[in-house]
Protein backbone atom coordinates (compact mmCIF):
# COMPACT_ATOMS: atom_id res chain seq x y z
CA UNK A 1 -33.32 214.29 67.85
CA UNK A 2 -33.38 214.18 71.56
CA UNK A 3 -34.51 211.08 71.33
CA UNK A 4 -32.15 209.61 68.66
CA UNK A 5 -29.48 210.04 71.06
CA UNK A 6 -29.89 208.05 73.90
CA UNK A 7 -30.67 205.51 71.66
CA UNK A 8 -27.56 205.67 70.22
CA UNK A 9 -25.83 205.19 73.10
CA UNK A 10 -27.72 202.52 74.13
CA UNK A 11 -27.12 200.61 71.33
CA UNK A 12 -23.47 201.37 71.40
CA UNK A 13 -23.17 200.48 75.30
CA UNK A 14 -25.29 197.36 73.99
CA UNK A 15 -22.74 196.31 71.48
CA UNK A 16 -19.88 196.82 73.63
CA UNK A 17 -21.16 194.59 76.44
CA UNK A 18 -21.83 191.67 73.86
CA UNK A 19 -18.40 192.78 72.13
CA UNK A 20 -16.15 192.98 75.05
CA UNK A 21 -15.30 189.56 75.93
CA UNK A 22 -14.02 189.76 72.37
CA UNK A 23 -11.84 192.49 72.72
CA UNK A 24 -7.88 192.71 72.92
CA UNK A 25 -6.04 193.41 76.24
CA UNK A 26 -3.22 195.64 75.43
CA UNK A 27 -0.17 195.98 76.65
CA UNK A 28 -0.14 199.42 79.07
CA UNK A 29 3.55 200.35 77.83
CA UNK A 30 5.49 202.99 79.35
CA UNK A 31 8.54 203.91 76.77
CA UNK A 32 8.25 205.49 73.78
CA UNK A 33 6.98 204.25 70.43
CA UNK A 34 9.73 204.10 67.35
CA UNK A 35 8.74 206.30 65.46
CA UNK A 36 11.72 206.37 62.93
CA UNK A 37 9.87 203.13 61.88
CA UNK A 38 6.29 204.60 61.19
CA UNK A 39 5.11 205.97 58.14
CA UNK A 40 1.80 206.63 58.69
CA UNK A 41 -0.45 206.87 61.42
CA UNK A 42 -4.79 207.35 62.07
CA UNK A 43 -6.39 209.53 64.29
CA UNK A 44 -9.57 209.27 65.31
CA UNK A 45 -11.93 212.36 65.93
CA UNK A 46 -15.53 212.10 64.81
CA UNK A 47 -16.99 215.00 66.75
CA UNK A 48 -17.86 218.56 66.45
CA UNK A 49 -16.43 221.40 64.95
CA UNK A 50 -14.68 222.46 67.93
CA UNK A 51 -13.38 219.41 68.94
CA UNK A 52 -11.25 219.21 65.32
CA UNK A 53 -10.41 222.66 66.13
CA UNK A 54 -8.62 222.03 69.36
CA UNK A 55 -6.97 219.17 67.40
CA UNK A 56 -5.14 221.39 65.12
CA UNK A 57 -1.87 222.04 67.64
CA UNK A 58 -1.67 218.09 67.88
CA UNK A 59 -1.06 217.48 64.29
CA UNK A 60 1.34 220.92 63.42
CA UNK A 61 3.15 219.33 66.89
CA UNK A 62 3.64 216.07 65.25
CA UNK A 63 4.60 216.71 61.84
CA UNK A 64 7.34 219.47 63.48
CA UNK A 65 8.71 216.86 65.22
CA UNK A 66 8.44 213.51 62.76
CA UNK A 67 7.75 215.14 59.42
CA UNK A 68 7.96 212.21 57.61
CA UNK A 69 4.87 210.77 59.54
CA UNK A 70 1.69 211.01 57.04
CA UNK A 71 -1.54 211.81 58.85
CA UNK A 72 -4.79 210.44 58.17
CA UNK A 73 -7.71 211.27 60.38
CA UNK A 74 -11.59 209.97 60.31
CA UNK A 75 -13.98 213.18 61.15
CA UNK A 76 -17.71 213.40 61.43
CA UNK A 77 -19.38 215.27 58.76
CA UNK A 78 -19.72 218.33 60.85
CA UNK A 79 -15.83 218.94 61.23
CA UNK A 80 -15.76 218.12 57.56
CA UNK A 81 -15.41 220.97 56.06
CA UNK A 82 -13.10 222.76 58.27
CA UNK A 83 -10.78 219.92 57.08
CA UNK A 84 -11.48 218.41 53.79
CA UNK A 85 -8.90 220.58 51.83
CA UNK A 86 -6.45 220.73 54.55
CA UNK A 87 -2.72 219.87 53.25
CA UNK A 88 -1.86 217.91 57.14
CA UNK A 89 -3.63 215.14 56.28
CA UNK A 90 -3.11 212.19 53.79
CA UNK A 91 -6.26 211.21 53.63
CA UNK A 92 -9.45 212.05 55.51
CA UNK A 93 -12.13 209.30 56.41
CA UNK A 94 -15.86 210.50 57.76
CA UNK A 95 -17.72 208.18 60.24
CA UNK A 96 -22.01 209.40 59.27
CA UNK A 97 -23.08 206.92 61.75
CA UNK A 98 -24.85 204.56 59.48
CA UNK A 99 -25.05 200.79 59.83
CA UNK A 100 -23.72 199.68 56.15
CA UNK A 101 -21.42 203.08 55.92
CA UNK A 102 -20.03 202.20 58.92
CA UNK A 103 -19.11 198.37 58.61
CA UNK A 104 -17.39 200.03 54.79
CA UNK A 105 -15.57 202.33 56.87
CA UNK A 106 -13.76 199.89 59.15
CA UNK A 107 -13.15 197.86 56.45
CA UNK A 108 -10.97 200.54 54.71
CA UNK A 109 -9.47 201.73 57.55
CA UNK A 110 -8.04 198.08 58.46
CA UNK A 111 -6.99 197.99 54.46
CA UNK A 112 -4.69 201.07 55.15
CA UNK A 113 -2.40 199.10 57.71
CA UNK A 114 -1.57 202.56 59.96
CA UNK A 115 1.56 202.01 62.25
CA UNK A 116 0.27 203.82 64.94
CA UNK A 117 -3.68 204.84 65.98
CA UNK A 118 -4.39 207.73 68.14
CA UNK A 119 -7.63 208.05 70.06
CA UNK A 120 -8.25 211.92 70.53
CA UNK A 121 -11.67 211.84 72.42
CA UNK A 122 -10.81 212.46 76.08
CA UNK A 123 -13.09 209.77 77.67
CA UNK A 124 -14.52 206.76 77.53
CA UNK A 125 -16.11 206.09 73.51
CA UNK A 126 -17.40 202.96 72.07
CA UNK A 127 -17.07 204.17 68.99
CA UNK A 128 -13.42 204.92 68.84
CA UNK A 129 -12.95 201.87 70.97
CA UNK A 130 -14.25 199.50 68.52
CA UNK A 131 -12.88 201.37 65.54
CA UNK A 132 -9.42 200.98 67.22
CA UNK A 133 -9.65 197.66 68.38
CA UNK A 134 -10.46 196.42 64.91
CA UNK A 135 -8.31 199.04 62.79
CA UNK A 136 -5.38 198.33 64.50
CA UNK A 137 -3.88 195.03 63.57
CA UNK A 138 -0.70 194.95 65.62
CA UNK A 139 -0.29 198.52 65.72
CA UNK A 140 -0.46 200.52 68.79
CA UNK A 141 -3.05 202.29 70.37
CA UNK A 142 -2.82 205.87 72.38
CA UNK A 143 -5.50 207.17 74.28
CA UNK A 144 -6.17 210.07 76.33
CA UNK A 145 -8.78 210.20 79.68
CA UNK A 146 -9.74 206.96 79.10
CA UNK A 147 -11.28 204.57 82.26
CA UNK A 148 -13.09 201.77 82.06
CA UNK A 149 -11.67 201.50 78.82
CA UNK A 150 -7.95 202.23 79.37
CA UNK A 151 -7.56 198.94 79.48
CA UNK A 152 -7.85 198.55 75.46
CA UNK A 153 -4.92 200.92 74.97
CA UNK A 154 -1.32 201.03 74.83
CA UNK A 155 -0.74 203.89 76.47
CA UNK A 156 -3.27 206.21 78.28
CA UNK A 157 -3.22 209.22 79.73
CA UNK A 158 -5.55 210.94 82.35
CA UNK A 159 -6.27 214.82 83.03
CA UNK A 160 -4.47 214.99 86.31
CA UNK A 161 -1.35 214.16 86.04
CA UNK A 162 -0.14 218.11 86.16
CA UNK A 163 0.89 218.59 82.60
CA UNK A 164 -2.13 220.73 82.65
CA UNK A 165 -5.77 221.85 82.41
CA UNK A 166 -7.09 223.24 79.46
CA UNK A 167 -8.63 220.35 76.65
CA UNK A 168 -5.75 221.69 74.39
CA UNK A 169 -2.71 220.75 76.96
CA UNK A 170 -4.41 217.54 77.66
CA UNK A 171 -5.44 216.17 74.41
CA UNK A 172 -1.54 217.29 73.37
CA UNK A 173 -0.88 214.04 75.62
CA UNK A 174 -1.24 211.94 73.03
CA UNK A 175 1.85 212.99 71.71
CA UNK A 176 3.80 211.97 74.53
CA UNK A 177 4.11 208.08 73.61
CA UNK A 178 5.88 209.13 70.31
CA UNK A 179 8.78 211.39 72.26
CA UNK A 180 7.39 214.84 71.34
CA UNK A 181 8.09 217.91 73.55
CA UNK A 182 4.73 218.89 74.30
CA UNK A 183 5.91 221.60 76.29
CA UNK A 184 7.51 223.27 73.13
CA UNK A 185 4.75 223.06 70.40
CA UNK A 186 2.50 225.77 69.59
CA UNK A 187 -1.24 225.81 71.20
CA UNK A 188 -2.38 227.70 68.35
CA UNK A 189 -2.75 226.23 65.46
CA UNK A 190 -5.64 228.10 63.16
CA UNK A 191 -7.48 226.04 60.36
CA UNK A 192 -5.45 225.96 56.63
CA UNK A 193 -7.12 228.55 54.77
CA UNK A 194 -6.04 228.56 50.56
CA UNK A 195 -4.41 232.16 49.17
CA UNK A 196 -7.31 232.38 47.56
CA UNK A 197 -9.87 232.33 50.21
CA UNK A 198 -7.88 235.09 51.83
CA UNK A 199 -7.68 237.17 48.94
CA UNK A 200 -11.14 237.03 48.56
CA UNK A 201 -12.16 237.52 52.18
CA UNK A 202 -10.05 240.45 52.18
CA UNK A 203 -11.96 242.35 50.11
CA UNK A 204 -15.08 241.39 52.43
CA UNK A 205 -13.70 243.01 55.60
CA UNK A 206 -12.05 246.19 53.61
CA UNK A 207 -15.82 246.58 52.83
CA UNK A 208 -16.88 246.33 56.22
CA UNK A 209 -14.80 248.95 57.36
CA UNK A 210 -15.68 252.01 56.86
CA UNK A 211 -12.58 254.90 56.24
CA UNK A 212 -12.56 256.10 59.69
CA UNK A 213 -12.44 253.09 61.19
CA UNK A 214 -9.20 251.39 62.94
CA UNK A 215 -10.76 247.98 63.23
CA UNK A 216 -13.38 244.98 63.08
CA UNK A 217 -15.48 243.87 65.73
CA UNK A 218 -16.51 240.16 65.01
CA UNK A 219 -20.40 239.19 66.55
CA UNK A 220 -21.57 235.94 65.76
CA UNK A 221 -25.37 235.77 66.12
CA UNK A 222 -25.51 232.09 65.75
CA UNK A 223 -25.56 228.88 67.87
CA UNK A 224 -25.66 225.28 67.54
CA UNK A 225 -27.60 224.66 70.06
CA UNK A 226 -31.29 226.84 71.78
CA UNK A 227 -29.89 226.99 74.64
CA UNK A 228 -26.93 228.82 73.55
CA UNK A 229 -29.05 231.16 71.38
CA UNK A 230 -28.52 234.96 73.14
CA UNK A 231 -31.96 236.78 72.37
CA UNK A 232 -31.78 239.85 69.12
CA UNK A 233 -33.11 242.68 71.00
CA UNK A 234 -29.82 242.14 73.33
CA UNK A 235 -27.53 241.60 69.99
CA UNK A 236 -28.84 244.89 68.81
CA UNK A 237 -28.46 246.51 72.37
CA UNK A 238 -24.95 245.58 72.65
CA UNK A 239 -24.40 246.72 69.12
CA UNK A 240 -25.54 250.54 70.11
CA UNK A 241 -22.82 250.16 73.13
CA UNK A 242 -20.02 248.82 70.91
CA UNK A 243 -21.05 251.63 68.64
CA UNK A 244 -20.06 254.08 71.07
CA UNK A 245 -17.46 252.88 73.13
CA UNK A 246 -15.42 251.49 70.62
CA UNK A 247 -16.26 254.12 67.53
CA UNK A 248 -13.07 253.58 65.71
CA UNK A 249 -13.84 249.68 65.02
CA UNK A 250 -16.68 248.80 62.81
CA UNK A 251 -19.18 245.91 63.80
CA UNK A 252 -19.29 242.95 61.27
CA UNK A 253 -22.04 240.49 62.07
CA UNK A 254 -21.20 236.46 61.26
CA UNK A 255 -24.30 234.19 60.87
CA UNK A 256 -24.90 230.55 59.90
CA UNK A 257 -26.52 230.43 56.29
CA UNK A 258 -29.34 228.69 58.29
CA UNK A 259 -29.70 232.22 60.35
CA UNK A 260 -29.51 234.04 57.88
CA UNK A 261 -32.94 236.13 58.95
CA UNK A 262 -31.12 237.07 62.19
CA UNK A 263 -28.50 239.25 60.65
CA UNK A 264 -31.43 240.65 58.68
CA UNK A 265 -33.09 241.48 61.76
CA UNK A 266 -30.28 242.81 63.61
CA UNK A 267 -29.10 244.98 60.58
CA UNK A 268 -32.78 246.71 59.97
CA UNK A 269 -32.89 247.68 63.30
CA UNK A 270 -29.19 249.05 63.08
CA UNK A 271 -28.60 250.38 59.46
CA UNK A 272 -25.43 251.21 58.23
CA UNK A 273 -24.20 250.92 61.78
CA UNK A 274 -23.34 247.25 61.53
CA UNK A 275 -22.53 245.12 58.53
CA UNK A 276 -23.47 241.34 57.75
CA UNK A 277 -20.72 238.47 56.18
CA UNK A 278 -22.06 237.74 52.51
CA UNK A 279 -24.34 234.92 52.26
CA UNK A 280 -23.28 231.54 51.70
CA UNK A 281 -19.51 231.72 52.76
CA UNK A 282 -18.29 228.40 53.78
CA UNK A 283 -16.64 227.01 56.96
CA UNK A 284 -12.98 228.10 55.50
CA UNK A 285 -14.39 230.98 54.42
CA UNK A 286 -15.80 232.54 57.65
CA UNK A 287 -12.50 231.23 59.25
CA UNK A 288 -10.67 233.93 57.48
CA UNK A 289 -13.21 236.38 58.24
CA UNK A 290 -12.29 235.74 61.60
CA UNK A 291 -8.90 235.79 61.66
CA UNK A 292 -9.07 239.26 60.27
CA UNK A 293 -11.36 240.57 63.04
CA UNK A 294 -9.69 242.38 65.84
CA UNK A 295 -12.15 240.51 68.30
CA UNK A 296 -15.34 238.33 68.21
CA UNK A 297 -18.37 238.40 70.49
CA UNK A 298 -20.09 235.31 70.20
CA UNK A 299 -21.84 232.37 72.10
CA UNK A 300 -20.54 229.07 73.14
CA UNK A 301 -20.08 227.80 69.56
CA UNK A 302 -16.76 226.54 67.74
CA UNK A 303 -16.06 230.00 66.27
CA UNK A 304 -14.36 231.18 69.53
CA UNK A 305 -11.86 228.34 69.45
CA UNK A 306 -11.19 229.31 65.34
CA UNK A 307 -10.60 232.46 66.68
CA UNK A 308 -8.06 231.42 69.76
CA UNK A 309 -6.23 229.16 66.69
CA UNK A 310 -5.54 232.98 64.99
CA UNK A 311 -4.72 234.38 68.35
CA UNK A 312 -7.71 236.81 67.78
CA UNK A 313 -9.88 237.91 71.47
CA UNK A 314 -13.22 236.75 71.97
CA UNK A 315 -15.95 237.49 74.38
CA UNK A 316 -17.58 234.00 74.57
CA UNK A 317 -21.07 233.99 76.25
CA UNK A 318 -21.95 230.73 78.32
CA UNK A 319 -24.79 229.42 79.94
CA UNK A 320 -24.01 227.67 83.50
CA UNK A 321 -24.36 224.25 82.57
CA UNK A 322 -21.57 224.78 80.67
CA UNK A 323 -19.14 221.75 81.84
CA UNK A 324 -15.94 221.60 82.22
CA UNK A 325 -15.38 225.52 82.05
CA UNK A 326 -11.88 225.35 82.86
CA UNK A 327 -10.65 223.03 80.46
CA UNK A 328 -13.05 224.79 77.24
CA UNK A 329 -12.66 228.42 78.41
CA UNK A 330 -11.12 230.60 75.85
CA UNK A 331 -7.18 229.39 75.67
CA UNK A 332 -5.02 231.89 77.37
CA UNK A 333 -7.56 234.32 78.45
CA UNK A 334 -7.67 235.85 81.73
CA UNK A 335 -11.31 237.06 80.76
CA UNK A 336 -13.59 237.67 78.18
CA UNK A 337 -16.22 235.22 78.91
CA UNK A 338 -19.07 236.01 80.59
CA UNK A 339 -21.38 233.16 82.55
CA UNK A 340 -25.02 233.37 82.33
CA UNK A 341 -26.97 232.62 86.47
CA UNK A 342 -29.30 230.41 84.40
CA UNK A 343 -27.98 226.86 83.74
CA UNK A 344 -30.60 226.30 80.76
CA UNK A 345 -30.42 229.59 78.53
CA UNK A 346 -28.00 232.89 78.13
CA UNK A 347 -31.28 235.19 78.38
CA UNK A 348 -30.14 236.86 81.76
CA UNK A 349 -26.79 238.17 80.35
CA UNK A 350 -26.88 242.20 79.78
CA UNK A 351 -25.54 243.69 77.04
CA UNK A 352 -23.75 245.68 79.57
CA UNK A 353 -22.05 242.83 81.03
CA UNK A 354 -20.75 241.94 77.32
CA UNK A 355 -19.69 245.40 76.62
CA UNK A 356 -17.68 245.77 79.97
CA UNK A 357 -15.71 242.35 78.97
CA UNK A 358 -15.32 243.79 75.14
CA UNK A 359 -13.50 246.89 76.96
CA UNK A 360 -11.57 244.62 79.39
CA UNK A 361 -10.02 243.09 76.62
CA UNK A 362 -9.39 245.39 74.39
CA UNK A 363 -7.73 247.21 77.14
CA UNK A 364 -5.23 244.39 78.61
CA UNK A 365 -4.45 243.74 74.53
CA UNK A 366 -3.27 247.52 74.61
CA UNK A 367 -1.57 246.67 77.94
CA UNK A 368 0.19 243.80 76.55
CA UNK A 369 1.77 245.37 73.24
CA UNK A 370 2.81 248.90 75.06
């Protein structure tokens, strides 16, 4: 895999040098777009899980203030899931990356005629570029931190222009060119979760909860990524503290299906002193789990912006090579995060350290609704 990737881009960066004499100028307009006269318009986000999360505010934002716009997005098959019953979207096209898949792709996308296409990742992307350039037709193009390639857009906006700092306030930007008050729409936007998904989840956390206790405490064991892994023997150690600090909330542990043997591990070394998520629950499904947690402990992964999108407090764990802090920190958090001295792994973080932040927060919430 490490390997895969660089290759990728290479053959991308390839491609665009041989494709760019090719390409179409645009215009660099400064008013805004007519949107009376659009009916439906594409935007483009084929990345992770988290990046489709911190999406979310853009579309609610859009169809508050044009809701006769219809939304179509294309997603990778990672944010998939977290999307592919959502009611937002007209229709929902998935780039996988393949040669022949992708050339079929384009080709529908162009078929669709949008009115309007909105590039949502905040820097320079062949692939977006390219599926842009030939999606488009005559419509316009918005993108958002763009360089090098800003000059293949309509409109383009950078991250310092003092609208603001965090990847949800800038990638709300886009917005801009089609006259909607950014400063008025909602940052928190959670995933679309059925009735019946709730319903059902419901009965999962009233099971994790024991009778004499007030609340949940969310800790996610997994990661996407080794280097974001925190080690077991510290999960269970923080566990113990969480069991007696905070004694009136009950600890429910959230795994991937593929770690499914670390909440095993962490549970036989705990007992009936923790709880595990059911097997096999899907993206929606642990999204609702979630959003009935009073807080979540959990490493860098894309659960801690579901959980910002309910309004629910996390304690995020982070090594240092985390980039871009600032702008992916937890969204309107004064704390809760806690930064590991190692730039490679979280392995020097104490369970201590985690607890102290879980108390933090729990205390300024208490601060906040007094």
């Amino acid at each position: 895999m490490s390997l895969l990737k660089p290759a990728e881009h290479c053959f991308k960066s390839l491609f665009l040098t041989c494709a760019r004499p090719f390409l179409k100028m645009r215009r660099q307009l400064n008013s805004p777009l007519d949107v009376a006269g659009m009916s439906r318009v594409l935007f483009l986000r084929p990345e992770k899980i988290g990046d489709m999360v911190i999406s979310l505010p853009v579309f609610d934002a859009l169809k508050k203030a044009h809701p006769h716009v219809r939304m179509s997005v294309l997603a990778s098959p990672r944010s998939l899931p977290l999307i592919k019953n959502d009611p937002r979207f007209e229709k929902i096209f998935v780039y996988d990356k393949s040669v022949f898949g992708s050339l079929k792709l384009l080709r529908n996308l162009r078929k669709e005629n949008f009115d309007c296409i909105l590039d949502m990742i905040d820097n320079d992307s062949a692939t977006t570029l390219i599926c842009s350039q030939y999606v488009s037709r005559h419509a316009p193009t918005i993108g958002i931190g763009k360089g090098s390639h800003a000059q293949f857009y309509d409109f383009n906006h950078s991250h310092d222009d003092g609208i603001g700092g965090h990847i949800i306030d800038n990638t709300l930007k886009l917005l801009l060119p089609l006259g909607v008050d950014i400063d008025r729409a909602s940052r928190f936007a959670p995933p679309y979760v059925p009735d019946e998904v709730n319903t059902r989840i419901d009965m999962v956390l009233r099971s994790a909860k024991a009778p004499d206790r007030i609340g949940i405490i969310g800790v996610n064991l997994s990661a996407g990524q080794p280097n974001r892994m925190w080690p077991l023997d510290k999960f269970i150690q923080l566990i113990d503290l969480l069991n007696q600090q905070h004694a009136d909330h009950a600890v429910l542990l959230i795994v991937a299906p593929s770690d499914r043997s670390r909440a095993v591990h962490v549970a036989s070394a705990l007992g009936d002193r923790v709880s595990s998520i059911p097997d096999g629950l899907n993206l929606t499904e642990v999204s609702a789990v979630i959003s009935g947690c009073d807080l979540l402990v959990s490493p860098d992964t894309s659960l801690i912006h579901i959980a910002r999108s309910f309004d629910v407090p996390v304690v995020g764990l982070y090594n240092r090579a985390r980039k871009n802090f600032t702008r992916w920190q937890p969204f309107e958090q004064p704390d809760g995060f806690v930064v590991a001295r190692d730039k490679d792994k979280l392995d020097d973080i104490a369970p201590e350290q985690v607890a102290a932040q879980v108390s933090n927060v729990f205390q300024r919430v208490a601060r906040a609704v007094r």
